[in-house]
Protein backbone atom coordinates (compact mmCIF):
# COMPACT_ATOMS: atom_id res chain seq x y z
CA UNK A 1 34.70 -7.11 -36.90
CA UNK A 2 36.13 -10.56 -35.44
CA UNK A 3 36.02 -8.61 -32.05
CA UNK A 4 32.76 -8.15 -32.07
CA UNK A 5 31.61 -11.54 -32.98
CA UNK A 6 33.17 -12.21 -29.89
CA UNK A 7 31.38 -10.41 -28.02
CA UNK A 8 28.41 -10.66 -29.68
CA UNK A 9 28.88 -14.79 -28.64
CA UNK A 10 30.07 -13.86 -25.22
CA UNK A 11 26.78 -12.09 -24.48
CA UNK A 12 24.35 -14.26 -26.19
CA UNK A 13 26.34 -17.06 -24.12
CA UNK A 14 25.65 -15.01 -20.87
CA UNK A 15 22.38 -14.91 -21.79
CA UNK A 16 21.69 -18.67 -22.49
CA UNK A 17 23.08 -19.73 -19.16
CA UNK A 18 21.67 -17.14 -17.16
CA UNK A 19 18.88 -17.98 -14.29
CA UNK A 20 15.65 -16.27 -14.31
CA UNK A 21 16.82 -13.96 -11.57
CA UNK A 22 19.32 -12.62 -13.27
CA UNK A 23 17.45 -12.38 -16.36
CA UNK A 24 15.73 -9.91 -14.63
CA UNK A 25 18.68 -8.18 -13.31
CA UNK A 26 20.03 -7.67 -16.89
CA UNK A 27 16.57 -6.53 -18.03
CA UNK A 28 16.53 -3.72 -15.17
CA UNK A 29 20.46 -2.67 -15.84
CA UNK A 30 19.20 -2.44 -19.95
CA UNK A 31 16.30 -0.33 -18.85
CA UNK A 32 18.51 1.83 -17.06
CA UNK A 33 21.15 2.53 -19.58
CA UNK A 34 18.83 2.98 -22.81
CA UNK A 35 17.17 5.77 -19.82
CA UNK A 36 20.46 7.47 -19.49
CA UNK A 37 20.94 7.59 -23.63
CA UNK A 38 17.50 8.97 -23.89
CA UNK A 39 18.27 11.61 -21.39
CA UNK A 40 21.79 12.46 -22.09
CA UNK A 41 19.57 12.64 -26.23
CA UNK A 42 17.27 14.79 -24.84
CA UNK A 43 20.18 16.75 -23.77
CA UNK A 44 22.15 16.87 -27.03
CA UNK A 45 18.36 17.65 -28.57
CA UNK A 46 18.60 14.48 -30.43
CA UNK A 47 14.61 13.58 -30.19
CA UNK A 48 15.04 10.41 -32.61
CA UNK A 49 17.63 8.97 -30.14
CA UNK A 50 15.19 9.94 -27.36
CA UNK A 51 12.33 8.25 -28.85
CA UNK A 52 13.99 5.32 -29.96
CA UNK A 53 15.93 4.31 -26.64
CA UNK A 54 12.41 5.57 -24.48
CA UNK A 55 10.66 2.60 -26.84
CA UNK A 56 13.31 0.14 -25.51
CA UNK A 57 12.79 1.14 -21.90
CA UNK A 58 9.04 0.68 -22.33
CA UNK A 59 8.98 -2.85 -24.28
CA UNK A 60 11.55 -4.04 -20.82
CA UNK A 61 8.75 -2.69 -18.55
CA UNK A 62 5.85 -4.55 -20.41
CA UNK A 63 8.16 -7.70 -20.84
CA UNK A 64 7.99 -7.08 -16.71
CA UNK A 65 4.33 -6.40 -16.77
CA UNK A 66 3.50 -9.80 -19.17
CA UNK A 67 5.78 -12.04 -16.79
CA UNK A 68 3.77 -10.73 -13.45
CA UNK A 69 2.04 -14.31 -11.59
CA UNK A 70 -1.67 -12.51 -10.31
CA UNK A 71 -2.14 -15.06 -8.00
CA UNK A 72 -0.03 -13.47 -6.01
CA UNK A 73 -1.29 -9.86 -4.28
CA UNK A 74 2.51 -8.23 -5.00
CA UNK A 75 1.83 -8.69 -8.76
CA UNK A 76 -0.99 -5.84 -8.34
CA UNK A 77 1.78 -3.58 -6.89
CA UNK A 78 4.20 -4.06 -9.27
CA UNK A 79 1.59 -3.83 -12.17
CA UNK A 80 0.79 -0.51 -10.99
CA UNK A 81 4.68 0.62 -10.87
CA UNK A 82 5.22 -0.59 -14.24
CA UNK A 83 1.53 0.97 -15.69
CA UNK A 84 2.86 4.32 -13.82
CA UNK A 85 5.86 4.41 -15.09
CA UNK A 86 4.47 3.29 -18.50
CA UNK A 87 2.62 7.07 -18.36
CA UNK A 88 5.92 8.72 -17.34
CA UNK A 89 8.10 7.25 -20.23
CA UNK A 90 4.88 8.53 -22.86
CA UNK A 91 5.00 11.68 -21.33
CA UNK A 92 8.56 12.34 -21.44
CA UNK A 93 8.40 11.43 -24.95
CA UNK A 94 5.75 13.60 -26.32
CA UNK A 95 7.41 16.53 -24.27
CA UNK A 96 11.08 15.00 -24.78
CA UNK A 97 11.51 15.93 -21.15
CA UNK A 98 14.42 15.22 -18.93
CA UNK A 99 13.17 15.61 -15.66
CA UNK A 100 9.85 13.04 -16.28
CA UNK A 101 13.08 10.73 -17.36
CA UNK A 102 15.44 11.37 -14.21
CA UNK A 103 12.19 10.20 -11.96
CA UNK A 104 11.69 6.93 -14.14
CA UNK A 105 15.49 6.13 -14.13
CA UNK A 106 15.49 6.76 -10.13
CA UNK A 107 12.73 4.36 -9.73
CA UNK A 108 14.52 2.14 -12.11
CA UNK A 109 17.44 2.17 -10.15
CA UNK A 110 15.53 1.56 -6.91
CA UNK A 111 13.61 -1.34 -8.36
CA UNK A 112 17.66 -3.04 -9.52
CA UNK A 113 19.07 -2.16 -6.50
CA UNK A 114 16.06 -3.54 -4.60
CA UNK A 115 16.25 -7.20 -7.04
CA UNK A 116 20.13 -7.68 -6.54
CA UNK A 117 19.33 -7.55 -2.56
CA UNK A 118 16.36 -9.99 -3.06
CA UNK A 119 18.67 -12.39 -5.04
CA UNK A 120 21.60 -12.23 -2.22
CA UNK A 121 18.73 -13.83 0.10
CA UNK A 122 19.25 -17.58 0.19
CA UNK A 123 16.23 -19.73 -0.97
């Protein structure tokens, strides 16, 4: 139990101190890893599991969505990635189907890989 307090401080501590950018990085690596419980859930037929870690990957996508600046044109791009995927992730949940969740977790990955080269670039 001490252990995890420990943790538990260690990661609300990374948090705290973390920049915006990588805010965002840890947002996109949580959205990806409650996809690959909902899947490997799907899997073990599991459907609460699903459903629950699905929900999580949907509230990071609209936390995405409510951050987007719309006076910049890119913001209309990305709101329509996130409003697509959005319809994926309620799709695979009604049918509890893997497949719909592979594609979101590939453009999920795309997206994070995509952010941690756009945070190498210097200011």
């Amino acid at each position: 139990m001490l252990a995890n307090r420990g943790y538990a401080a260690y990661a609300n501590n990374k948090i705290q101190t973390a920049s915006p950018g990588e805010l965002t990085l840890m947002l996109y690596d949580g959205a990806i890893k409650f996809c690959n419980i909902a899947i490997a859930a799907v899997e073990e037929k599991d459907f609460n599991k699903a459903h629950d870690n699905i929900m999580k990957v949907e509230r990071i996508i609209e936390e995405f969505q409510g951050t987007l600046n719309f006076k910049y044109p890119v913001a209309k791009d990305f709101d329509n990635v996130y409003k697509y995927l959005l319809q994926r992730l309620i799709e695979a949940n009604m049918k509890k189907d893997k497949d719909i969740l592979e594609e979101v977790l590939k453009h999920l990955r795309t997206m994070r890989d995509t952010w941690k080269e756009v945070m190498k670039r210097p200011n």
